[in-house]
N, C-alpha and C. Protein backbone atom coordinates (compact mmCIF):
# COMPACT_ATOMS: atom_id res chain seq x y z
N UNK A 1 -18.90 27.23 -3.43
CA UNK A 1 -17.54 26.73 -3.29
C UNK A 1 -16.89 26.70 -4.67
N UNK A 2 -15.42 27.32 -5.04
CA UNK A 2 -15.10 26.97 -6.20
C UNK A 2 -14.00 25.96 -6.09
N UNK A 3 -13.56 25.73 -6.97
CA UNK A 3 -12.62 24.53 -7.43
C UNK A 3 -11.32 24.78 -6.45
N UNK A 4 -11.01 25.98 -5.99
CA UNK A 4 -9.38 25.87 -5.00
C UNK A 4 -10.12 25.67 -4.05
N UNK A 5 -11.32 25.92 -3.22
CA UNK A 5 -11.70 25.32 -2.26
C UNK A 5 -11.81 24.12 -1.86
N UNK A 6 -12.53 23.17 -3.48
CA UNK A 6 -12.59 22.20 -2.95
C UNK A 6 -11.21 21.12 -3.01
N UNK A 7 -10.19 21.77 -3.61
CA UNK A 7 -8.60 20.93 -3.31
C UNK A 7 -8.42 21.11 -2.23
N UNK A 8 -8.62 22.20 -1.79
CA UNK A 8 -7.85 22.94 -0.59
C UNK A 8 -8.48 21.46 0.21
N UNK A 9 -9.76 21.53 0.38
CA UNK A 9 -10.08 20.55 1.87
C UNK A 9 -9.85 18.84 1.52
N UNK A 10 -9.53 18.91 -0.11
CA UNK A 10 -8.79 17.40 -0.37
C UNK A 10 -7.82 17.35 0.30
N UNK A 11 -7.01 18.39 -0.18
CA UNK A 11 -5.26 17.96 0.40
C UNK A 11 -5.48 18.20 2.13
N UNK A 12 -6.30 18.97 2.80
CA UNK A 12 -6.38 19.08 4.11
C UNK A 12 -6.70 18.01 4.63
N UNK A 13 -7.94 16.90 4.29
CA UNK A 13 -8.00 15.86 4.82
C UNK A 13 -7.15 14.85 4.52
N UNK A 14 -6.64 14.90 3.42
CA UNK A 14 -5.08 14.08 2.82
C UNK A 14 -4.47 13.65 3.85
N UNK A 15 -3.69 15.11 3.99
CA UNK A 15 -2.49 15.21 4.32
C UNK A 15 -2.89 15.08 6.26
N UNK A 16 -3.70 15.21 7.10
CA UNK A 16 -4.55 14.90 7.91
C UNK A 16 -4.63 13.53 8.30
N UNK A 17 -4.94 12.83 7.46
CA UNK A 17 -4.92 11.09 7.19
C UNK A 17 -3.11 10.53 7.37
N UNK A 18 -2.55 11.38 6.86
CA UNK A 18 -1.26 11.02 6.76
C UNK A 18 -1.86 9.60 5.13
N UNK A 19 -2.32 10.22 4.19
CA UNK A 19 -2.63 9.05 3.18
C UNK A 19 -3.16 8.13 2.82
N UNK A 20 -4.22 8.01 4.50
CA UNK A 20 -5.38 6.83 4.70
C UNK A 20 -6.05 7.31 3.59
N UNK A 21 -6.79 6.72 2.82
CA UNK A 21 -8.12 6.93 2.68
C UNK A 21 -9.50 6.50 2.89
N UNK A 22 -9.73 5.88 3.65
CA UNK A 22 -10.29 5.34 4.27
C UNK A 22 -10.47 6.65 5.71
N UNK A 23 -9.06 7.34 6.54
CA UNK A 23 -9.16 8.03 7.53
C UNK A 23 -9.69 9.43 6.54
N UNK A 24 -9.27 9.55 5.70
CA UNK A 24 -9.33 10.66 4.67
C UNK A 24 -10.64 10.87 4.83
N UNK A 25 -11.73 10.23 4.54
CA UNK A 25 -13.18 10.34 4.15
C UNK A 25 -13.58 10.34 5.49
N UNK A 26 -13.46 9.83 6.64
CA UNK A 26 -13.94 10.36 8.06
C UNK A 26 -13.59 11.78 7.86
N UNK A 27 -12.10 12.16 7.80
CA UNK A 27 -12.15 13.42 8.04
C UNK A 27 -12.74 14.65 7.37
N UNK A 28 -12.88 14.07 6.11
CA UNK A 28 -13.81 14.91 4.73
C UNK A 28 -15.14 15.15 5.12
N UNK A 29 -15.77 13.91 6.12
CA UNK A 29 -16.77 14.12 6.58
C UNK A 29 -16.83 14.82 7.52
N UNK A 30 -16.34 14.90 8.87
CA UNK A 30 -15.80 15.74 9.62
C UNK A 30 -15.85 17.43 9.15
N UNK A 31 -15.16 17.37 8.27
CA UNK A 31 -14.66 18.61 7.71
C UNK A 31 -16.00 19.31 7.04
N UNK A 32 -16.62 18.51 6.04
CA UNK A 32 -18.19 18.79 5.37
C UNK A 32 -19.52 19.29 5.90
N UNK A 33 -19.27 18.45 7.27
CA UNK A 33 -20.43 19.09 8.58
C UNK A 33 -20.47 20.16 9.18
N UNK A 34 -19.11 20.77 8.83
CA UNK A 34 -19.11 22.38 9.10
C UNK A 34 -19.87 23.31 8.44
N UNK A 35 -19.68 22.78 7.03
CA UNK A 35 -20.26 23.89 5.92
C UNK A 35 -21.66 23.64 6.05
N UNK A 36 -22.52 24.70 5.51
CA UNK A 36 -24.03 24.74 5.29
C UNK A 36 -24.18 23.26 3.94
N UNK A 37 -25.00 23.05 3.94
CA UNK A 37 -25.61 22.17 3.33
C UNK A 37 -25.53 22.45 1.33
N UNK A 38 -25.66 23.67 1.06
CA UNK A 38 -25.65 24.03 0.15
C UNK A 38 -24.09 23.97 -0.80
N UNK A 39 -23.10 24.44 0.46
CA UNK A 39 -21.66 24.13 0.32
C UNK A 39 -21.16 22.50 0.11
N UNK A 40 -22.26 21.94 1.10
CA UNK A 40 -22.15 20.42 0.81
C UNK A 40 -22.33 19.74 -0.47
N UNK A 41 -23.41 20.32 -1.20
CA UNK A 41 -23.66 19.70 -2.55
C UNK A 41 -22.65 20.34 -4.13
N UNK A 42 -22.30 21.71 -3.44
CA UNK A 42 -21.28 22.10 -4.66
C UNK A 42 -20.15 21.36 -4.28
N UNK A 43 -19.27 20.78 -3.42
CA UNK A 43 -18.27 20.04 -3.13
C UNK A 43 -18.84 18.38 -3.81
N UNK A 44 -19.99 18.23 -3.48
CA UNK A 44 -20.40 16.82 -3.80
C UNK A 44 -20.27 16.92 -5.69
N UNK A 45 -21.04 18.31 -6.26
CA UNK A 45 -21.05 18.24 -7.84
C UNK A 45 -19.02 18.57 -8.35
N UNK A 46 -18.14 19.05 -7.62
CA UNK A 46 -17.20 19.12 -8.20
C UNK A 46 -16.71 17.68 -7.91
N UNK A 47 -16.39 16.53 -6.82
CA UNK A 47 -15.96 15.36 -7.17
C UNK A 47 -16.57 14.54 -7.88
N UNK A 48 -18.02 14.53 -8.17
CA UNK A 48 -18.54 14.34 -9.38
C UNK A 48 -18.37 14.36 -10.42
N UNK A 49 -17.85 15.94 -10.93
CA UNK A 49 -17.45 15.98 -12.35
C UNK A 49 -16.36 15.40 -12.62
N UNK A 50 -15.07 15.12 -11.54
CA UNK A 50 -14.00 14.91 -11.63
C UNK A 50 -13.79 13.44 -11.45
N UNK A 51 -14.97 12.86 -11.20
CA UNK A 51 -14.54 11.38 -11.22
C UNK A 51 -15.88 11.13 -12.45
N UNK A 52 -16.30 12.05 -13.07
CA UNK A 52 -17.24 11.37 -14.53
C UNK A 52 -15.93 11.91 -15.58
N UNK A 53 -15.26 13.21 -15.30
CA UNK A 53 -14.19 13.10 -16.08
C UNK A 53 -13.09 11.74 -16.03
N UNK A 54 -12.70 11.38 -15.01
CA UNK A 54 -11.79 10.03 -14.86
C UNK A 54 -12.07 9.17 -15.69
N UNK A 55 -13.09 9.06 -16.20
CA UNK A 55 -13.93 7.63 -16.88
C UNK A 55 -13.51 7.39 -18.05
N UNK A 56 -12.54 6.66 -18.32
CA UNK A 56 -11.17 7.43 -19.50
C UNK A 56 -10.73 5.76 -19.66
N UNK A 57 -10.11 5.45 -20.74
CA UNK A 57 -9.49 4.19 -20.42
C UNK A 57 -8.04 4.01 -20.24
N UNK A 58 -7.61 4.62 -20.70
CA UNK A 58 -6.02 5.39 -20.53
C UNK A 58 -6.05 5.22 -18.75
N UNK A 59 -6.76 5.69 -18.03
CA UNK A 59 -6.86 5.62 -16.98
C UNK A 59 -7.01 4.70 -15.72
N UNK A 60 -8.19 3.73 -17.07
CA UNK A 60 -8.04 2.39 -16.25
C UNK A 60 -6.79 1.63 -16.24
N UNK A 61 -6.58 1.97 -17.61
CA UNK A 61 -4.98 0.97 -17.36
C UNK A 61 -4.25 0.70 -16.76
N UNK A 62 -3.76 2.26 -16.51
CA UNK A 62 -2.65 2.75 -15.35
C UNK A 62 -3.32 2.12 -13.84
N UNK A 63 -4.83 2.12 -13.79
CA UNK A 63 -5.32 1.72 -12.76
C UNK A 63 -4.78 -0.05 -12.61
N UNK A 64 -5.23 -0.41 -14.13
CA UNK A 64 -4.72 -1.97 -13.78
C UNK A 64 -3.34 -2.32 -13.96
N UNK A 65 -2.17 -1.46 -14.17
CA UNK A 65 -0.84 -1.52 -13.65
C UNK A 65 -0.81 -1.29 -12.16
N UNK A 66 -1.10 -0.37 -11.29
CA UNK A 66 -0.90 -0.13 -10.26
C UNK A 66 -1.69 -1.24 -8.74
N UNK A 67 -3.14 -1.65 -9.75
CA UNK A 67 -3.56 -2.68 -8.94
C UNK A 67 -3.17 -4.18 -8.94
N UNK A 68 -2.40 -4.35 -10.43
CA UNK A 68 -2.19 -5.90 -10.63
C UNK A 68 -4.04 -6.32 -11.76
N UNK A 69 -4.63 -5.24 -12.03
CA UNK A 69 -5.77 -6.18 -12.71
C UNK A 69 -6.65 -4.92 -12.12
N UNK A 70 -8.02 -4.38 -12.20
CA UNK A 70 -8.87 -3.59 -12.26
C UNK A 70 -10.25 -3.58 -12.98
N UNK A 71 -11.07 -4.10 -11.60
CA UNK A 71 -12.74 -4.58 -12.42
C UNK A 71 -13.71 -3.19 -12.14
N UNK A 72 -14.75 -3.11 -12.75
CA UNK A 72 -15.15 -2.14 -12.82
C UNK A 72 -15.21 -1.14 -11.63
N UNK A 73 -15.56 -2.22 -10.44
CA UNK A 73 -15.66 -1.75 -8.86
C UNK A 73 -14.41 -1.24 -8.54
N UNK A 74 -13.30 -1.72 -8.86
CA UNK A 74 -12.21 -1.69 -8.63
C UNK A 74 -11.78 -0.02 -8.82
N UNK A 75 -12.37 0.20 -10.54
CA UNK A 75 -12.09 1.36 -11.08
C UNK A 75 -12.83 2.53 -10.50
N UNK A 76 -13.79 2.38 -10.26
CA UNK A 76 -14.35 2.87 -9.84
C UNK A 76 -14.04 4.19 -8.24
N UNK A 77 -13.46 2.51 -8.00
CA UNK A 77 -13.10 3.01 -6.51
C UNK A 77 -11.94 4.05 -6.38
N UNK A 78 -10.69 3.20 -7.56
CA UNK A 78 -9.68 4.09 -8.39
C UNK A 78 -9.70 5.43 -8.32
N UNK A 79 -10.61 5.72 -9.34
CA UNK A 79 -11.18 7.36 -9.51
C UNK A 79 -11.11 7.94 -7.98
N UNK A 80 -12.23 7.66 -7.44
CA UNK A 80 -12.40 8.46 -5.98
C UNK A 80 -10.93 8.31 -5.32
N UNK A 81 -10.40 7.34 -4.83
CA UNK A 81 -8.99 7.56 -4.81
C UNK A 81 -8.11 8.59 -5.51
N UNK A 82 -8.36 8.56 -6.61
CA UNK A 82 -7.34 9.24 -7.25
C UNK A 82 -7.40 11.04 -7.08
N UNK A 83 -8.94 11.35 -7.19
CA UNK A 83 -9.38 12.49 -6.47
C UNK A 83 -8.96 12.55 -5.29
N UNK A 84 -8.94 12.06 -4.54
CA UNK A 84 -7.97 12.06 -3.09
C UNK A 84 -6.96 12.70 -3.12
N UNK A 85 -6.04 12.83 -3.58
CA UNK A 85 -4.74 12.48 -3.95
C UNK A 85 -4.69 13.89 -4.30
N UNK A 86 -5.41 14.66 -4.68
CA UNK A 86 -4.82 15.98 -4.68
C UNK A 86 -4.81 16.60 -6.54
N UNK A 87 -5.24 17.87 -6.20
CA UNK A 87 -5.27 18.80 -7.62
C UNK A 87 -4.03 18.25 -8.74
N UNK A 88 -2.77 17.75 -8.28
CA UNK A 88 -1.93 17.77 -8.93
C UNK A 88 -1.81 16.29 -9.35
N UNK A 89 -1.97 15.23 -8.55
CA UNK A 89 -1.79 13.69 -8.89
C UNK A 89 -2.88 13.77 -10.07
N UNK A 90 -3.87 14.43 -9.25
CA UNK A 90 -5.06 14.03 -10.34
C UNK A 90 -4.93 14.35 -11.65
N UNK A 91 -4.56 15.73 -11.78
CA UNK A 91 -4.60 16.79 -13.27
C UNK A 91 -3.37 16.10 -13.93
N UNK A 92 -2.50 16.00 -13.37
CA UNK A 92 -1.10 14.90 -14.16
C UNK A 92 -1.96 13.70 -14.58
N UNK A 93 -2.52 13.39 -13.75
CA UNK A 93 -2.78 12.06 -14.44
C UNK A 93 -3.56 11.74 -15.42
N UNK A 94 -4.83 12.53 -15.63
CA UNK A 94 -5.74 12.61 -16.64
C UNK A 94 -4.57 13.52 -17.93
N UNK A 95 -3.63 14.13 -17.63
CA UNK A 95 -2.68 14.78 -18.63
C UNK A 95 -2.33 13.18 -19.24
N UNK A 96 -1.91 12.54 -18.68
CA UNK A 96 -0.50 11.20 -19.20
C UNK A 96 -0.91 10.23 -18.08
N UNK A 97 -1.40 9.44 -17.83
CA UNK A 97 -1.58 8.52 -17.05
C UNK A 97 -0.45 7.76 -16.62
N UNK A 98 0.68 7.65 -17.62
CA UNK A 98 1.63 7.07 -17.11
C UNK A 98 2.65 8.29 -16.18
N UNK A 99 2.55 9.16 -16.00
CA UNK A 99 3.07 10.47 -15.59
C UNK A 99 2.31 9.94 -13.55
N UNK A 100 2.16 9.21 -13.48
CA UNK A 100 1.68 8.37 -12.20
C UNK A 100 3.04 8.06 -11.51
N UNK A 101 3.86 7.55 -12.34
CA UNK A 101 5.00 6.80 -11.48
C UNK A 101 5.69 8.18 -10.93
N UNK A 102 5.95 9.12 -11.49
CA UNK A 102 6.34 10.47 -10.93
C UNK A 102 5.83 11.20 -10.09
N UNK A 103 4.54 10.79 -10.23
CA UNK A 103 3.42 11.87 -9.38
C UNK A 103 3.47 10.92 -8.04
N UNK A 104 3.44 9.87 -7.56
CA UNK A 104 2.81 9.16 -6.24
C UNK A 104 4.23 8.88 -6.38
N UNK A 105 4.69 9.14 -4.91
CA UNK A 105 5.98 8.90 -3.87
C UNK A 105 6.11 7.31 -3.75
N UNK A 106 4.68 6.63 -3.50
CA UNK A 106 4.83 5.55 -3.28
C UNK A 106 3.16 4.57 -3.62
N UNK A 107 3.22 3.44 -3.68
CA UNK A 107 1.77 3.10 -3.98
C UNK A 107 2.04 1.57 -3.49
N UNK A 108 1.08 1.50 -2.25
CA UNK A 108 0.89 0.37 -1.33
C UNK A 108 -0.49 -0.38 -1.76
N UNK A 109 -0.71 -1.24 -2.47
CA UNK A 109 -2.08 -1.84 -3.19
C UNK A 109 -2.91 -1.95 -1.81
N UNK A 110 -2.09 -2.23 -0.60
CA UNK A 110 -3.11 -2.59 0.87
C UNK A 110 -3.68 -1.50 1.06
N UNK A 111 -3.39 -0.55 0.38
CA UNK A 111 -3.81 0.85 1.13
C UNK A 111 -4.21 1.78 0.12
N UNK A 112 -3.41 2.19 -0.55
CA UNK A 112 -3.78 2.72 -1.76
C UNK A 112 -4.71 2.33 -3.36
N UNK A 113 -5.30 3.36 -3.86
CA UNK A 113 -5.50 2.50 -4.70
C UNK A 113 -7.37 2.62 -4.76
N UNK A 114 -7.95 2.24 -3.48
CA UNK A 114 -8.92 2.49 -3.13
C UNK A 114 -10.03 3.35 -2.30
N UNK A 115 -10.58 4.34 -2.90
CA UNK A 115 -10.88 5.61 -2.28
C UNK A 115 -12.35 5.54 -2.33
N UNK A 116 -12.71 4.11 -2.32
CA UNK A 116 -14.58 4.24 -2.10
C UNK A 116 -15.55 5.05 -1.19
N UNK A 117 -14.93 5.25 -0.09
CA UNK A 117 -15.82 5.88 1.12
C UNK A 117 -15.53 7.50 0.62
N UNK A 118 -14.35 7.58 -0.07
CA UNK A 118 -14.14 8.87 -0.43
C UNK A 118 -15.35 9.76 -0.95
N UNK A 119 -16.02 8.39 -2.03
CA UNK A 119 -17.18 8.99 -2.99
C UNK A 119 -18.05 8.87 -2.09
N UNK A 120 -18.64 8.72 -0.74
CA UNK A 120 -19.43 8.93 0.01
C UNK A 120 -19.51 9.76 0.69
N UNK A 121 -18.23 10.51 1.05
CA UNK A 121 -18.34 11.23 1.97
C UNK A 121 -19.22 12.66 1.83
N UNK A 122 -19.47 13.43 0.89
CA UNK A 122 -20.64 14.34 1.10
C UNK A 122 -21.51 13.77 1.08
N UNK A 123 -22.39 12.90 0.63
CA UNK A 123 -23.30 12.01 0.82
C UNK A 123 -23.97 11.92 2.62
N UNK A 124 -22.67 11.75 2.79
CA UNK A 124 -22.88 11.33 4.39
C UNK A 124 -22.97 12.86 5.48
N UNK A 125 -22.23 13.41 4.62
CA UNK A 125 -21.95 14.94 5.64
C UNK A 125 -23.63 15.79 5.43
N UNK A 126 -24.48 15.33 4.10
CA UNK A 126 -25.37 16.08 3.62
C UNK A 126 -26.11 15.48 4.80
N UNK A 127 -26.30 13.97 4.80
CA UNK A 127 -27.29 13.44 5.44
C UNK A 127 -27.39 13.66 6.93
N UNK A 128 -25.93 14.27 7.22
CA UNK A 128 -25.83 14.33 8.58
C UNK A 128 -26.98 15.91 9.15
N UNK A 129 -26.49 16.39 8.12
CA UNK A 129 -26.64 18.15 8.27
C UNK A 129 -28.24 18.27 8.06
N UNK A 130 -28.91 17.51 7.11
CA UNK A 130 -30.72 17.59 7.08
C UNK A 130 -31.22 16.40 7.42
N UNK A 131 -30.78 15.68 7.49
CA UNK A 131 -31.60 14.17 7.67
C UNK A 131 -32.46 13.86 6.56
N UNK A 132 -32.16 14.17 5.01
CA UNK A 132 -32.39 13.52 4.34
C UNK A 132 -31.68 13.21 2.82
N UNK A 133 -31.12 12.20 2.41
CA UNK A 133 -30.91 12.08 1.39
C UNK A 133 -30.25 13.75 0.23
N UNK A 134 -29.50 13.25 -0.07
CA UNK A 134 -28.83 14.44 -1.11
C UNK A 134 -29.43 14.27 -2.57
N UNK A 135 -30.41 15.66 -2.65
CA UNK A 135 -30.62 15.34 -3.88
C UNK A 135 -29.70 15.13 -5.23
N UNK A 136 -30.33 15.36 -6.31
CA UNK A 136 -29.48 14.83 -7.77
C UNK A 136 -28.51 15.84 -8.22
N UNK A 137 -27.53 15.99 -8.39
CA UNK A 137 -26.81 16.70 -8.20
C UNK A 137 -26.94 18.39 -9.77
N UNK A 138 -27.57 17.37 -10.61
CA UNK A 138 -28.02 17.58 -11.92
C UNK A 138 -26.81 18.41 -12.80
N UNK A 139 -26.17 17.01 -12.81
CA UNK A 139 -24.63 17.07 -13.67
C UNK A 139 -25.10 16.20 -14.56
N UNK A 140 -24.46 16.14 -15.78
CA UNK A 140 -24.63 14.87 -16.58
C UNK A 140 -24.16 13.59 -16.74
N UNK A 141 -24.74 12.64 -16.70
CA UNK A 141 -24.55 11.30 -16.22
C UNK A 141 -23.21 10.93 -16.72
N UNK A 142 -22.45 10.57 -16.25
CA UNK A 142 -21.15 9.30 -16.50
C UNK A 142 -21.60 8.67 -17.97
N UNK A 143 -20.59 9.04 -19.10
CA UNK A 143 -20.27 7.97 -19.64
C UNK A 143 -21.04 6.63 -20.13
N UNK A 144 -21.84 6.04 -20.93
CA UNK A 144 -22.13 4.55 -21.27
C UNK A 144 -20.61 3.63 -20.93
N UNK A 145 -19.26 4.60 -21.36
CA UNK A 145 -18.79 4.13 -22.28
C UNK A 145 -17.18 4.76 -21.56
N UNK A 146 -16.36 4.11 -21.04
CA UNK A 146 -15.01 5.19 -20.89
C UNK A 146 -14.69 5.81 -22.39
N UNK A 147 -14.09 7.33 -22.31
CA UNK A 147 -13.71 7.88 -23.44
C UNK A 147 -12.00 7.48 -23.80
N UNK A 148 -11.68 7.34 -24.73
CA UNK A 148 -10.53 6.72 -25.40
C UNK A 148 -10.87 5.47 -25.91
N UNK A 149 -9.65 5.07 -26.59
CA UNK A 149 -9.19 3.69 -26.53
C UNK A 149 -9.34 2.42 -25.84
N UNK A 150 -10.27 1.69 -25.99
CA UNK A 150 -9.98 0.46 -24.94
C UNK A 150 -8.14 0.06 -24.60
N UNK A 151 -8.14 -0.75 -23.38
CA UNK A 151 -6.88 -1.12 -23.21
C UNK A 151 -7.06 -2.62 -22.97
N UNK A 152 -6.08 -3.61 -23.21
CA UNK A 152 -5.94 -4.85 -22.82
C UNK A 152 -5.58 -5.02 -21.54
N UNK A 153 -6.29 -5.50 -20.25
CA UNK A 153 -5.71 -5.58 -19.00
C UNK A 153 -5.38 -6.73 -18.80
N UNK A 154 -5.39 -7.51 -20.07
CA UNK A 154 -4.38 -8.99 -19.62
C UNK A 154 -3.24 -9.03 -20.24
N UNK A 155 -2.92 -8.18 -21.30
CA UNK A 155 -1.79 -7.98 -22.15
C UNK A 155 -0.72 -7.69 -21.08
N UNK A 156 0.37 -7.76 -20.48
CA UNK A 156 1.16 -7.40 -19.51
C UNK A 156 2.22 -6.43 -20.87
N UNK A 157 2.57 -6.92 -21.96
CA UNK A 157 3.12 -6.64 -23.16
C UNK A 157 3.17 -5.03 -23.27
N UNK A 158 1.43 -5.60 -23.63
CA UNK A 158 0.70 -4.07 -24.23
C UNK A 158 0.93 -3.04 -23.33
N UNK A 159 0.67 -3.17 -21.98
CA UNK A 159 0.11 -3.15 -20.68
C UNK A 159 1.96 -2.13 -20.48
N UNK A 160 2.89 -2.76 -20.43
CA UNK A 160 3.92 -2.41 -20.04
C UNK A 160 5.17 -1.30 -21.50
N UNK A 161 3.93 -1.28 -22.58
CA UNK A 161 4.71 -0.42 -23.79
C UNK A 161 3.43 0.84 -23.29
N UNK A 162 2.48 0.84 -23.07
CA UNK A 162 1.71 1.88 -23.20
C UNK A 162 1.81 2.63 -21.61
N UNK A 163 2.49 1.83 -20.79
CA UNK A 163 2.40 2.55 -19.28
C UNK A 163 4.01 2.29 -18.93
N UNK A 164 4.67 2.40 -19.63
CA UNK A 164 6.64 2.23 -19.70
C UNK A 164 7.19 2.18 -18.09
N UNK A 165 6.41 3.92 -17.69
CA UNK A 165 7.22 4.61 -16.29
C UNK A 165 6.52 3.17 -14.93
N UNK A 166 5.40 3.76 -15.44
CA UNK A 166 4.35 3.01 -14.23
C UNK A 166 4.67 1.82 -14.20
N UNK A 167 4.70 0.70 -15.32
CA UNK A 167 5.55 -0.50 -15.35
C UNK A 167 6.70 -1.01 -14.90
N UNK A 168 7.60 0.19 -15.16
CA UNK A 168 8.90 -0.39 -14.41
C UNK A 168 8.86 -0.52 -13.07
N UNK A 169 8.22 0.84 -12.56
CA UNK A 169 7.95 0.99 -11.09
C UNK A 169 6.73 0.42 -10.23
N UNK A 170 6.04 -0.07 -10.80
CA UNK A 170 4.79 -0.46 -10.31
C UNK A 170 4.34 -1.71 -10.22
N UNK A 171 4.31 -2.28 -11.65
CA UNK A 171 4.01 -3.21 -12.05
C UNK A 171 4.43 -4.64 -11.41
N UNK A 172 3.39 -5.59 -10.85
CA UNK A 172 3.62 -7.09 -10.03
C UNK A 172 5.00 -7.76 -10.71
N UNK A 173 5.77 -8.25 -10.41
CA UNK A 173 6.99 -9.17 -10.29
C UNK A 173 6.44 -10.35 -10.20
């Protein structure tokens, strides 16, 4: 599988969901049980790389503008969300993180925001397809450490000069 493939079946289950993500990852799974098993784990190593690339702090920020605050789980979950969201939310966003308020139409914290089952879903499509466990994908591990700058996620200050767009538009009242 290469890399337009595996957008292609992001934005298909996306846009499918109508933006769930939560319905998103049923349907990813859905969608995953088709392919051979082998297809399953190159889809599993490209959201992999793309959520060990996320691991950024620039990133969290914007994460903790858009959530009101962002703990590791939180971020976490972020990432896989944000992979959701499509070749273009994503690649803008690791470009400029604040380039968010432009990229997402809209951002509902009840709904958005959190894309955990997302990072399961080949997981689940593998397990479906052999009945056992997905091996290691043998990418290189995530980070000790997000790359950049730490950010202050209690600074609202800091918080609202370093994320301007996302702040005006995003940011709790």
């Amino acid at each position: 599988m290469d890399e337009t493939e595996f957008w292609e079946i992001i934005d298909s289950s996306r846009e499918a969901a109508e933006g769930d993500p939560e319905e998103q990852a049923d349907l990813l799974v859905e969608r995953l049980v088709q392919l051979d098993p082998d297809s399953v784990l190159d889809f599993a190593r490209h959201f992999e790389a793309r959520y060990n690339r996320a691991y950024r702090w620039d990133l969290w920020g914007a994460a903790a503008v858009l959530l009101g605050g962002a703990s590791d789980d939180a971020f976490d979950y972020f990432r896989c969300w944000l992979i959701g969201q499509g070749r273009e939310v994503f690649e803008g966003a690791l470009h400029d993180p604040d380039d968010l308020a432009e990229l997402l139409e809209e951002f509902d914290e009840e709904i958005d925001g959190d894309g955990e089952e997302l990072g399961y879903a080949a997981d689940e499509a593998y397990e479906q397809l052999t009945g056992v466990v997905a091996p290691d994908l043998g990418l290189p591990p995530q980070p000790t450490e997000p790359l950049g700058s730490p950010v202050d996620f209690e600074d609202d200050e800091a918080l609202g000069a370093r994320y301007p767009e996302l702040w005006d538009r995003f940011a709790p009242r």
